[in-house]
C-alpha atoms as a PDB file:
ATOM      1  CA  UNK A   1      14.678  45.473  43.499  1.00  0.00           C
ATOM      2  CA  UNK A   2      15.031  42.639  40.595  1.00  0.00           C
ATOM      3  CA  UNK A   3      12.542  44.685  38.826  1.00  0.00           C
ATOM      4  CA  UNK A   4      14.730  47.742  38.859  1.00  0.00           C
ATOM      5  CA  UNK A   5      17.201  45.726  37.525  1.00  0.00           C
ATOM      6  CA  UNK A   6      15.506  44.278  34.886  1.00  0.00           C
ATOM      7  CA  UNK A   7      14.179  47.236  33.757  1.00  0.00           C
ATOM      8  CA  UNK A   8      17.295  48.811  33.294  1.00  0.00           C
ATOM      9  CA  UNK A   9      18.327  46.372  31.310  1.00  0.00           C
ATOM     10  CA  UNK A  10      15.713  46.257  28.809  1.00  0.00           C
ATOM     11  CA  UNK A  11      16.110  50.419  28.270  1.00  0.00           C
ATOM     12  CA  UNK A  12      19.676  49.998  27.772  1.00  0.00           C
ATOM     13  CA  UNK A  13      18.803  47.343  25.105  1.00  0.00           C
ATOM     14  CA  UNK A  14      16.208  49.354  24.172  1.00  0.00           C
ATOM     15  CA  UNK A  15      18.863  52.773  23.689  1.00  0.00           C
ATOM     16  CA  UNK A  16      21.685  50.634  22.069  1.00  0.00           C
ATOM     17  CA  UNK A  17      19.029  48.801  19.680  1.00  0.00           C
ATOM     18  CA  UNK A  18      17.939  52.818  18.517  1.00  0.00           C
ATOM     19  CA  UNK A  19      21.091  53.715  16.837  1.00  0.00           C
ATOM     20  CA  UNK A  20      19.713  51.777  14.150  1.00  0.00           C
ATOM     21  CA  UNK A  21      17.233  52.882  11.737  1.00  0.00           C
ATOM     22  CA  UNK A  22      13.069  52.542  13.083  1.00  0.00           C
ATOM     23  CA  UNK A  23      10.291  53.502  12.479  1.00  0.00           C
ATOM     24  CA  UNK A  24       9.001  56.423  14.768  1.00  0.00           C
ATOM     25  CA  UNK A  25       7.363  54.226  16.658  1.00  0.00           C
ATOM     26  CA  UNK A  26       9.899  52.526  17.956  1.00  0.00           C
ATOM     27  CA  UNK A  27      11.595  55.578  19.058  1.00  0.00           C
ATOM     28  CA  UNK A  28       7.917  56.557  20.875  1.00  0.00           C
ATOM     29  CA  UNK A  29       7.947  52.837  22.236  1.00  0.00           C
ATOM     30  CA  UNK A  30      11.333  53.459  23.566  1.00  0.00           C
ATOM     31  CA  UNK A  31      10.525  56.758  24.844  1.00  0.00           C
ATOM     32  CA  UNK A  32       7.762  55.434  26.816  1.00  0.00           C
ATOM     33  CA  UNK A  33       9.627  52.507  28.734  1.00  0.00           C
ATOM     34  CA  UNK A  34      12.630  54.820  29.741  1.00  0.00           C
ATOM     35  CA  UNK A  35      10.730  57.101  31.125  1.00  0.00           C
ATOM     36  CA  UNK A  36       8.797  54.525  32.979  1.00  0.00           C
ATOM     37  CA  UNK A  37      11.960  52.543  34.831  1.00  0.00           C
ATOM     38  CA  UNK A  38      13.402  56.012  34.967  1.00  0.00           C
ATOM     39  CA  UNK A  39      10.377  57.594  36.961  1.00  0.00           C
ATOM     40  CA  UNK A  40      10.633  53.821  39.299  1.00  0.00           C
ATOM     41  CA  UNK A  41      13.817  53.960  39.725  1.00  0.00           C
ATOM     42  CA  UNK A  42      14.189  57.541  40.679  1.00  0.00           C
ATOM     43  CA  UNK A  43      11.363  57.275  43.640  1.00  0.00           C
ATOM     44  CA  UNK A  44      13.717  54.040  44.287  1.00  0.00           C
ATOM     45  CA  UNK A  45      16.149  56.221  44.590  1.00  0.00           C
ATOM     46  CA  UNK A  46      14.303  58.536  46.752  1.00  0.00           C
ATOM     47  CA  UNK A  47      13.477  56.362  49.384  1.00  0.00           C
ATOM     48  CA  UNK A  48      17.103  55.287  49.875  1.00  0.00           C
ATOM     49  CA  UNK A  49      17.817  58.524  49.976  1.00  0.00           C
ATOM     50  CA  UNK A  50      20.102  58.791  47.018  1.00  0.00           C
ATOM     51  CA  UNK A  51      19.452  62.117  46.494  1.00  0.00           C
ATOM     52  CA  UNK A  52      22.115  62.533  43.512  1.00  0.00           C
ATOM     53  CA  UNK A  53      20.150  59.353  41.823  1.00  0.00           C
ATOM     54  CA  UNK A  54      16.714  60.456  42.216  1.00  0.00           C
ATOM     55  CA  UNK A  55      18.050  63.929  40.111  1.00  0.00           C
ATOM     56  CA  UNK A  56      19.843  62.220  37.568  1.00  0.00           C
ATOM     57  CA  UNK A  57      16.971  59.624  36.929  1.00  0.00           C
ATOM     58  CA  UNK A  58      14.408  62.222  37.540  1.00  0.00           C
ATOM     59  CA  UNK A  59      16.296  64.411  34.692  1.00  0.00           C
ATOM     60  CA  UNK A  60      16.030  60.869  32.492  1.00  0.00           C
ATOM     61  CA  UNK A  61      12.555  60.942  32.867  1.00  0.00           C
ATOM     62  CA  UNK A  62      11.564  64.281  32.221  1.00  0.00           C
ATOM     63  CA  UNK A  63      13.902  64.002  29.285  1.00  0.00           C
ATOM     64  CA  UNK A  64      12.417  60.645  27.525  1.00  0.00           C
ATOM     65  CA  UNK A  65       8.822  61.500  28.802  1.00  0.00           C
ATOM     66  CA  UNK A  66       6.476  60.387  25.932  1.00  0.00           C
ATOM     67  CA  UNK A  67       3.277  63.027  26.776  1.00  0.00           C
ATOM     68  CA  UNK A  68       5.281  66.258  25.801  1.00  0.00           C
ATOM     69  CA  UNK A  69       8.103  64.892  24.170  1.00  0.00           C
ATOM     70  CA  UNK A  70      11.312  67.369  23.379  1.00  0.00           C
ATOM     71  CA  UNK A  71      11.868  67.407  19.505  1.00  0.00           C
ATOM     72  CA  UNK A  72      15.599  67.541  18.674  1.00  0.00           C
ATOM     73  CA  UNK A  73      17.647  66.098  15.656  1.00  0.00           C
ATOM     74  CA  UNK A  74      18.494  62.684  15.063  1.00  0.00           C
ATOM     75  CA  UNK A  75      22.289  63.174  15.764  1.00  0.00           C
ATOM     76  CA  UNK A  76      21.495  64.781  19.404  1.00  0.00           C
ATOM     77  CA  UNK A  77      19.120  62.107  20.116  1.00  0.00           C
ATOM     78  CA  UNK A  78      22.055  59.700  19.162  1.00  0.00           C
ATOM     79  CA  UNK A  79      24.530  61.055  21.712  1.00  0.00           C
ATOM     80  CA  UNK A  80      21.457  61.294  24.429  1.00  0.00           C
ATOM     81  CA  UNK A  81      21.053  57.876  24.086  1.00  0.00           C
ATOM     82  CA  UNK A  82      24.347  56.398  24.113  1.00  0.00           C
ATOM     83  CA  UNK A  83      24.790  58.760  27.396  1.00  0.00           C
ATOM     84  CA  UNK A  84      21.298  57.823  29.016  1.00  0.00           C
ATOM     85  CA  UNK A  85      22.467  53.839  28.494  1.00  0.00           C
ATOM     86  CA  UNK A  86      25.990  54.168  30.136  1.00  0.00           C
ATOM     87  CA  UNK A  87      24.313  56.574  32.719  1.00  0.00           C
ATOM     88  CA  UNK A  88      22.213  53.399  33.054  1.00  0.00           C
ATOM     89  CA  UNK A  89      25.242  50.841  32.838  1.00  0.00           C
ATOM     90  CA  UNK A  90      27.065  52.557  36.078  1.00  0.00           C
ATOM     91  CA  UNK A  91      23.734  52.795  37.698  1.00  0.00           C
ATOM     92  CA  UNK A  92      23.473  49.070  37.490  1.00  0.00           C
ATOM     93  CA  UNK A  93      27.089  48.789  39.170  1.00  0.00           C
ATOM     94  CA  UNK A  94      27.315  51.789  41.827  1.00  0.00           C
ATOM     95  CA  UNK A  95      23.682  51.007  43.734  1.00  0.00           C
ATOM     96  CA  UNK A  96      24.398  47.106  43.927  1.00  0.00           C
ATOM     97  CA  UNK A  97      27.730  48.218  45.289  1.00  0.00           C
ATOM     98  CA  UNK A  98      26.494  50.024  47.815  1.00  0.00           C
ATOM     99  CA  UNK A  99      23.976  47.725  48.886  1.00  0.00           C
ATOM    100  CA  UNK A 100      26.330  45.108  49.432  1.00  0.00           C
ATOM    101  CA  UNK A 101      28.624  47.420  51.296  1.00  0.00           C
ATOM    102  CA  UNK A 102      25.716  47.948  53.524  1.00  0.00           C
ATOM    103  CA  UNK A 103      24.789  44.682  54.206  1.00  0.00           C
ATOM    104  CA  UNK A 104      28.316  43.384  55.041  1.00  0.00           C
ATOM    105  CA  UNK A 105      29.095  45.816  57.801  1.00  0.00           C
ATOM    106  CA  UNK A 106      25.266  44.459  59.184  1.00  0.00           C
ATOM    107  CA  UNK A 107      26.697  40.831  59.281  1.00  0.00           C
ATOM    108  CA  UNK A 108      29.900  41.119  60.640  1.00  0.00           C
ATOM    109  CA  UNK A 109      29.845  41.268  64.512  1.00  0.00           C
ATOM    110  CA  UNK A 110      31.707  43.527  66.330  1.00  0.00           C
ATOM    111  CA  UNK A 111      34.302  42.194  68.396  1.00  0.00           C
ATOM    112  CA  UNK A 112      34.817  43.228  72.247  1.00  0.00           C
END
């Protein structure tokens, strides 16, 4: 799961590093590694049967997908990205949440 982490990380550097000005390539470079921990994370998300994850990453994916890429303006793209990173951000915060939820009520005994 570190790598889900750590992937998350780097495309939410990569999304708050491409409000600057790049060359296309960067933006194709950062297309392609969104989409990526997007498409992991959403079959994470799958089998832990986050069902309201695996759409909104799914959605990510499709979105930032590098093979048949969707051509809007710069300012649209802006906004999308800034979204996509916080999206991101509270991803980071509401699954590890939840884990830890789960694994506390598995390590406290019941008492009798």
């Amino acid at each position: 799961m570190l790598s889900a982490i750590v992937g998350r990380l780097v495309a939410i550097g990569m999304l708050a590093w491409a409000l600057a000005e790049h060359p296309y390539g960067y933006f194709t470079l950062m297309r392609f590694v969104v989409c990526v921990v997007a498409a992991y994370c959403a079959s994470q998300a799958y089998s832990q049967k986050k069902e309201e994850w695996t759409w909104i990453f799914g959605a990510i994916a499709v979105l930032f997908n590098p093979i048949i890429p969707i051509h809007l303006n710069r300012e649209l793209w802006t906004v999308i990205d800034v979204i996509t990173a916080i999206v991101l951000i509270v991803s980071l915060f509401l699954i590890n949440l939840k884990k830890v939820k789960q694994r506390e009520s598995f390590e406290k005994p019941e008492k009798k």
